[in-house]
N, C-alpha and C. Protein backbone atom coordinates (compact mmCIF):
# COMPACT_ATOMS: atom_id res chain seq x y z
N UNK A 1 -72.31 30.12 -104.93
CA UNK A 1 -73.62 29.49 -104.84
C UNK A 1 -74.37 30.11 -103.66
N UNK A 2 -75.66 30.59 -104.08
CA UNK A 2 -76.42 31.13 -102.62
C UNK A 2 -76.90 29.75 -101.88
N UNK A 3 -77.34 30.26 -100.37
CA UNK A 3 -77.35 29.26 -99.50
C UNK A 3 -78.81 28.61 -100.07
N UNK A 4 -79.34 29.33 -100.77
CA UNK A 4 -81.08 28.43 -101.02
C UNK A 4 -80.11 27.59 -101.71
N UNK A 5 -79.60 27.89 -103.24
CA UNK A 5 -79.08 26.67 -103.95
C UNK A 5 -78.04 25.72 -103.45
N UNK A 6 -77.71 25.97 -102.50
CA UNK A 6 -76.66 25.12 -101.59
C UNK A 6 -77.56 23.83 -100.81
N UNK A 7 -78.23 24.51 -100.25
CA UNK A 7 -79.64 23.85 -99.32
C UNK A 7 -80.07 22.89 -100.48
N UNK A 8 -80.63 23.33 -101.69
CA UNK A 8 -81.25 22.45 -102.26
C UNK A 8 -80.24 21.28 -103.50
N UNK A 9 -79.15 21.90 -103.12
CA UNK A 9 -78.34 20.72 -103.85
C UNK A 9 -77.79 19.86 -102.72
N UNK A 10 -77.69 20.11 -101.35
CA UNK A 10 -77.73 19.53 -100.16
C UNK A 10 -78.66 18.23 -100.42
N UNK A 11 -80.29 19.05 -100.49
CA UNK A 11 -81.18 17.98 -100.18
C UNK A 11 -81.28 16.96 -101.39
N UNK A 12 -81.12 17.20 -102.17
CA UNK A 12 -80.93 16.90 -103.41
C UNK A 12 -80.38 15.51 -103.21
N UNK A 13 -78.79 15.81 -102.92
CA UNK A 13 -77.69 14.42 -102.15
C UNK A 13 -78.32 14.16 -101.10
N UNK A 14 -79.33 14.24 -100.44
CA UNK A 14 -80.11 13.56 -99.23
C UNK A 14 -81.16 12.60 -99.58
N UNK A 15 -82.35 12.46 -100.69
CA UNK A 15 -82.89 12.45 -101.81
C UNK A 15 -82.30 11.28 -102.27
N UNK A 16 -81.13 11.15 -103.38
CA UNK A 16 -80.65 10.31 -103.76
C UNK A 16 -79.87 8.99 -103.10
N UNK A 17 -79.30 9.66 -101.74
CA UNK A 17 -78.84 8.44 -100.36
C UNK A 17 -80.52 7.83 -100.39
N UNK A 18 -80.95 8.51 -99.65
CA UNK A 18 -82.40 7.95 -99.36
C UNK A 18 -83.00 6.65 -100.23
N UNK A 19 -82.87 7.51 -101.66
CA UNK A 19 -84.24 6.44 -102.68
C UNK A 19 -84.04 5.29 -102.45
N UNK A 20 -83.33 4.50 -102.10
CA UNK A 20 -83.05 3.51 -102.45
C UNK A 20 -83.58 2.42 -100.89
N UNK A 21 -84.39 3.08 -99.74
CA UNK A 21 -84.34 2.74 -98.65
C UNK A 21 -85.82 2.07 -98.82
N UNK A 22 -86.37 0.88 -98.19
CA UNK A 22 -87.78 0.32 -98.42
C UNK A 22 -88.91 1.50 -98.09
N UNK A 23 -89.74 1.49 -98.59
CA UNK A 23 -90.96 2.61 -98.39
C UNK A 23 -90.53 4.12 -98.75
N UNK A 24 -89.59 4.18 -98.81
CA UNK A 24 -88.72 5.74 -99.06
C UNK A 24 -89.08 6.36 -100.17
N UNK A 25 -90.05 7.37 -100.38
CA UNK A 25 -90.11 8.06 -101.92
C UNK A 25 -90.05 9.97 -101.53
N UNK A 26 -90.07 10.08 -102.99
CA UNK A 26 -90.03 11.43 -102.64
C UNK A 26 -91.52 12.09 -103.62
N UNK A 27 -92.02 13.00 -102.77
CA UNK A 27 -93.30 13.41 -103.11
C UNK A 27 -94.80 12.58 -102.88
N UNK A 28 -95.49 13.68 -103.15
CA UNK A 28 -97.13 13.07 -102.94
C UNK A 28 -97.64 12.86 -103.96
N UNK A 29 -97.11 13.06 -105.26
CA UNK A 29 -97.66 12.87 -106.55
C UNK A 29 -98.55 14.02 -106.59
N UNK A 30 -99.07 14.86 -105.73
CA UNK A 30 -99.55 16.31 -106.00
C UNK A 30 -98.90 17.60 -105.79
N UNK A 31 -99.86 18.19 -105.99
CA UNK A 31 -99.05 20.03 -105.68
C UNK A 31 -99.38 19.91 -104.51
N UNK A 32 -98.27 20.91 -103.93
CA UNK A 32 -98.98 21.75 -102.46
C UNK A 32 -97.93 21.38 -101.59
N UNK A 33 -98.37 21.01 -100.37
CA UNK A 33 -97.42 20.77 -99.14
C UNK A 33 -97.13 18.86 -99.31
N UNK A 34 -96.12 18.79 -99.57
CA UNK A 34 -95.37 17.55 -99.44
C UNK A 34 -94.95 17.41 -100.85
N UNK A 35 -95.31 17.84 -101.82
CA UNK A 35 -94.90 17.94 -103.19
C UNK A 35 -93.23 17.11 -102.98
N UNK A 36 -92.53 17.74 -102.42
CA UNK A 36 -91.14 17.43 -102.82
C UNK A 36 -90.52 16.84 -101.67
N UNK A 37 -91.56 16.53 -100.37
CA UNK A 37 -90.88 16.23 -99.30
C UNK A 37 -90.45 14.90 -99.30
N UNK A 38 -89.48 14.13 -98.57
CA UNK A 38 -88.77 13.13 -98.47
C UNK A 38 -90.19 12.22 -97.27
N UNK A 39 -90.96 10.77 -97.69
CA UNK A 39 -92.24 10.04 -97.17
C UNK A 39 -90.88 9.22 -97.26
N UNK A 40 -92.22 8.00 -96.11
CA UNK A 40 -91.80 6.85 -95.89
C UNK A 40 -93.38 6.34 -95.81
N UNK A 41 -93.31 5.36 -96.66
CA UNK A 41 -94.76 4.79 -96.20
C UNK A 41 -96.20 5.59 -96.47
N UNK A 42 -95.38 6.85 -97.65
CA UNK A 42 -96.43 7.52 -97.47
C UNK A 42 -96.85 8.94 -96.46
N UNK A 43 -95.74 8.72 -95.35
CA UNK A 43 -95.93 10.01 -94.70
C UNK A 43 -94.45 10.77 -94.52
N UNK A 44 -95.06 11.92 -94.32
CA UNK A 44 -93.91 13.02 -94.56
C UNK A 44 -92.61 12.58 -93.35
N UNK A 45 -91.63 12.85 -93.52
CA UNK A 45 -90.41 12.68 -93.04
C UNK A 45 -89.37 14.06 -92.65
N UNK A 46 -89.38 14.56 -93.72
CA UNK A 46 -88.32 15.59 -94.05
C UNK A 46 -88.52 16.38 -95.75
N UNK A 47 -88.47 17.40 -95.41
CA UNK A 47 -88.73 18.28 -96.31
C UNK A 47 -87.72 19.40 -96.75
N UNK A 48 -87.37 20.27 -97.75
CA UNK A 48 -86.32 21.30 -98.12
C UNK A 48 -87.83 22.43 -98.13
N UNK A 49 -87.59 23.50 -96.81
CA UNK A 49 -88.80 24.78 -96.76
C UNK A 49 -87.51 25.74 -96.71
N UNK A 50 -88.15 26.44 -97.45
CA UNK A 50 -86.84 28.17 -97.87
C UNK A 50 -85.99 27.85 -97.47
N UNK A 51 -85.34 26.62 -98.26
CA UNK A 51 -83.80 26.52 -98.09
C UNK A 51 -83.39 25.93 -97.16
N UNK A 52 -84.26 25.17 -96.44
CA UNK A 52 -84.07 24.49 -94.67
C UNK A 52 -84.45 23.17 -94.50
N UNK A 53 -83.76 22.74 -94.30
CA UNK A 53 -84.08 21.59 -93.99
C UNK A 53 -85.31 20.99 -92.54
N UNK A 54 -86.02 20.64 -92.97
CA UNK A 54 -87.73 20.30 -92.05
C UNK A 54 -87.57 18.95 -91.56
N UNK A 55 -87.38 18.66 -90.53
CA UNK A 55 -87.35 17.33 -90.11
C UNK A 55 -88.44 16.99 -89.14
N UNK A 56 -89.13 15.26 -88.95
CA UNK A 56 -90.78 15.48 -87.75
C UNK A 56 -89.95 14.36 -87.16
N UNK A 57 -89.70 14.70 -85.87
CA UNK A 57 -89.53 13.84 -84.29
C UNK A 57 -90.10 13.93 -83.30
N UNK A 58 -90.16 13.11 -82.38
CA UNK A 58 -90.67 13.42 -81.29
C UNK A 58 -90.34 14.71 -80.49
N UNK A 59 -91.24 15.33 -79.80
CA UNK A 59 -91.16 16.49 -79.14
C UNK A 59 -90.15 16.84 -78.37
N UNK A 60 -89.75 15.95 -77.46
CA UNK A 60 -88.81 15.87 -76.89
C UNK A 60 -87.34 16.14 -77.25
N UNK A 61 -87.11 15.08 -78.70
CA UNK A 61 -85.83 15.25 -79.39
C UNK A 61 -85.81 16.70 -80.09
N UNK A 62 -87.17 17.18 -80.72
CA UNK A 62 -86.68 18.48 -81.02
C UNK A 62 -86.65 19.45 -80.23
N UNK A 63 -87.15 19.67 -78.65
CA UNK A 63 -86.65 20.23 -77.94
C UNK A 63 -85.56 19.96 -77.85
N UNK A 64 -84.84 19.14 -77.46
CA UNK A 64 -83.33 18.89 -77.14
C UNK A 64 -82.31 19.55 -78.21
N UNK A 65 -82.91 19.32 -79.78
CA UNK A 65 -82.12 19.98 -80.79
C UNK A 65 -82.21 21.75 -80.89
N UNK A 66 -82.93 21.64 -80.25
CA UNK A 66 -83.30 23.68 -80.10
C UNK A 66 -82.12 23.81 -78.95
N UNK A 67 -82.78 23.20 -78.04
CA UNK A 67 -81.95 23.88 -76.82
C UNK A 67 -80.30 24.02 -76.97
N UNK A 68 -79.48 23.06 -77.96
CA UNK A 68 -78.77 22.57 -78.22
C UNK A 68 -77.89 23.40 -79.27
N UNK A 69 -79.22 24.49 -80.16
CA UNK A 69 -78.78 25.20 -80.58
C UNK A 69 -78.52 24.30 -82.10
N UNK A 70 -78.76 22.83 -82.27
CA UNK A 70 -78.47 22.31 -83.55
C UNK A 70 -79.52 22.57 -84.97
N UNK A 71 -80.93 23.19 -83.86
CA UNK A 71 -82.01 22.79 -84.85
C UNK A 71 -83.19 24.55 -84.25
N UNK A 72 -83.53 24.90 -85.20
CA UNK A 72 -84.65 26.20 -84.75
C UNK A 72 -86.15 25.45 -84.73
N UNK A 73 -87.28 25.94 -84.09
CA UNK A 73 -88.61 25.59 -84.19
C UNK A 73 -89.20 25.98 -85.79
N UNK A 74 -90.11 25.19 -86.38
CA UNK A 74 -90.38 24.95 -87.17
C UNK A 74 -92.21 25.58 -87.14
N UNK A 75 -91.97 26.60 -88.20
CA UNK A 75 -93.63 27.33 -87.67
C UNK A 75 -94.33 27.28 -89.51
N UNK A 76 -94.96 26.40 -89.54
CA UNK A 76 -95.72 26.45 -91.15
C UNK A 76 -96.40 27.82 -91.23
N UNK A 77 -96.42 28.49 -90.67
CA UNK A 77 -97.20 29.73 -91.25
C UNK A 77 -98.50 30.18 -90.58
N UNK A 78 -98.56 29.46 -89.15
CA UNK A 78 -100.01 29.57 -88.50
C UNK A 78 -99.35 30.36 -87.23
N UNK A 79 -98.10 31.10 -87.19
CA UNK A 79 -98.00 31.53 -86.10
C UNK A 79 -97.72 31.00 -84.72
N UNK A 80 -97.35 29.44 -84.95
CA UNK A 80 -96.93 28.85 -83.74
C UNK A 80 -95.69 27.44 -84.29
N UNK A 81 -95.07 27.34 -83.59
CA UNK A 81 -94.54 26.69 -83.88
C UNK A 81 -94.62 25.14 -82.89
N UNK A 82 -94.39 24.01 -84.73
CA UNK A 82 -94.93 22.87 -84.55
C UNK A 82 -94.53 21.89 -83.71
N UNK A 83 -95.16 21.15 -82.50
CA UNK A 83 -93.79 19.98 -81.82
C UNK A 83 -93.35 19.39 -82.08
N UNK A 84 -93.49 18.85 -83.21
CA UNK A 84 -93.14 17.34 -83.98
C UNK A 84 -91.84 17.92 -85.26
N UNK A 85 -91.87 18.82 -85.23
CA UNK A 85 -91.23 19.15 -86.18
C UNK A 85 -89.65 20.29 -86.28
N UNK A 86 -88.81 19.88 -87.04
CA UNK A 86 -87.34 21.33 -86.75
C UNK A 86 -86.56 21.13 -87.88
N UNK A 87 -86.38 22.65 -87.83
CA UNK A 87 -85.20 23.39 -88.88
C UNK A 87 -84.12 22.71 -88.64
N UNK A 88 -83.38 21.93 -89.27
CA UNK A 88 -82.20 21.75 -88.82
C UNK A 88 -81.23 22.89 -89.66
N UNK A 89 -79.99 23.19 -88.82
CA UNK A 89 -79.00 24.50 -88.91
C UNK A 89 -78.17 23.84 -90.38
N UNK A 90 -78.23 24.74 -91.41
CA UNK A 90 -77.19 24.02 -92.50
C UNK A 90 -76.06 23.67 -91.70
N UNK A 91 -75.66 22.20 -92.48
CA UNK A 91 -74.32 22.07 -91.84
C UNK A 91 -73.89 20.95 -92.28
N UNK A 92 -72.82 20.08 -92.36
CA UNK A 92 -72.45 19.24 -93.46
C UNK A 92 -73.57 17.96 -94.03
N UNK A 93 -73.30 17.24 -94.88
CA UNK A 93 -74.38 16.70 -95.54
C UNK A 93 -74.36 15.13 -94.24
N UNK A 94 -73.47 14.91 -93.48
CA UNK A 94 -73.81 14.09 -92.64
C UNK A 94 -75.00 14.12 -91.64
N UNK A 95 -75.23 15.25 -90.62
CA UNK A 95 -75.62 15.98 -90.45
C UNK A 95 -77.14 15.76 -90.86
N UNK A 96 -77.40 16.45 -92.06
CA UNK A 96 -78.51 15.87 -92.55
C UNK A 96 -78.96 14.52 -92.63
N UNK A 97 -78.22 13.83 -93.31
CA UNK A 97 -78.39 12.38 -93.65
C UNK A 97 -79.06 12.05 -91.93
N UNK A 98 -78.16 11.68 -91.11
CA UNK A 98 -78.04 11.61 -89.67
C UNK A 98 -79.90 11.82 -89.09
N UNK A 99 -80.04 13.52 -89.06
CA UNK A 99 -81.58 13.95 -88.67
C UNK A 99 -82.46 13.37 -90.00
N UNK A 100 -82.04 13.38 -90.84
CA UNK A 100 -83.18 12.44 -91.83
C UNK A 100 -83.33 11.00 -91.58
N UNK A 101 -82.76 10.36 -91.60
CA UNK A 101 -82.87 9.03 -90.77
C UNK A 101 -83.64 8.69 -89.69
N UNK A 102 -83.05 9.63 -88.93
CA UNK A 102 -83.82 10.05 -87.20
C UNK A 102 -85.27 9.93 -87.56
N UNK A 103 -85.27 10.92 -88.47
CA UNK A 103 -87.02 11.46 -88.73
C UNK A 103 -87.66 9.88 -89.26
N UNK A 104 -87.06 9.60 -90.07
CA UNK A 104 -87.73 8.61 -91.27
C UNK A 104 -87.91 7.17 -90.21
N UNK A 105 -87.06 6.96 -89.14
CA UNK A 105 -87.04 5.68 -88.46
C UNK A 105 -88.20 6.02 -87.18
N UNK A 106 -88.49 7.52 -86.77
CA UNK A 106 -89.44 7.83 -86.10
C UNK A 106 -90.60 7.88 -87.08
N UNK A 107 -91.17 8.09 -87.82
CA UNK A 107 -92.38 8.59 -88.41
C UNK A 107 -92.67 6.70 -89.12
N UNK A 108 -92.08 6.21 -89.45
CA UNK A 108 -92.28 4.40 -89.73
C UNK A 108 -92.31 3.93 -88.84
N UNK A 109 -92.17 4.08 -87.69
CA UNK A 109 -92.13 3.31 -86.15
C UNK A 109 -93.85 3.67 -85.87
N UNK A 110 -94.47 5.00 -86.34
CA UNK A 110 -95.72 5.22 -86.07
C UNK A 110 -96.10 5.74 -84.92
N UNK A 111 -95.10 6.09 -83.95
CA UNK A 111 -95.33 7.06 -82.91
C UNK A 111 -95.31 8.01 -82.90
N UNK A 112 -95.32 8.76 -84.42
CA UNK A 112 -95.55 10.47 -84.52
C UNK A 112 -97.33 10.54 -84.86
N UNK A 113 -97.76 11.85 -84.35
CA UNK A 113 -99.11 11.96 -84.90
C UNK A 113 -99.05 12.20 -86.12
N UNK A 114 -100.59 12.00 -86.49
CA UNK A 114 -100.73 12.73 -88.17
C UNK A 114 -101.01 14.04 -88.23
């Protein structure tokens, strides 16, 4: 199995833990950016980008996950990379679950920007 289809049968089992959590859906009901990403309430949480897992925390925590070496900076395509946001490193499906949570209990708490 290549690592994209690994990644996305990963998120896949991330996805299905999830649905079942209050406000928890997956997608925007449109095309484009959030199409497939993992909302709470409506706002983005965590996403599967080329095979990677996209998680939005506070700045701080994803500095700490860089420095840490658990998580890379997260750059949508404008040439800078975002604060609120990180690659987390494939790595077992706990792991994920774990930084998806993180994300989803930060971004419903409402102290991330839009």
């Amino acid at each position: 199995m290549s690592d994209e289809a690994e990644a996305q049968a990963r998120f896949d089992r991330l996805v299905a833990t999830m649905a079942d959590r209050d406000g928890v859906t997956l997608g925007s009901g449109r095309r484009g950016f959030g199409s497939g990403a993992l909302q709470v309430n409506g706002r983005i949480f965590a996403m599967l980008s080329a095979g990677r897992l996209v998680v939005k925390l506070p700045p701080d925590r994803v500095a700490s996950l860089i420095a840490a070496d658990e998580a890379a900076p997260f750059d949508a395509g404008k040439g800078r990379p975002m604060k609120e946001w990180a690659v987390i490193r494939l790595g077992a499906d706990d792991v994920w679950l774990a930084r998806a949570e993180e994300a989803s209990a930060f971004v419903s708490s409402g102290a991330s920007r839009r």
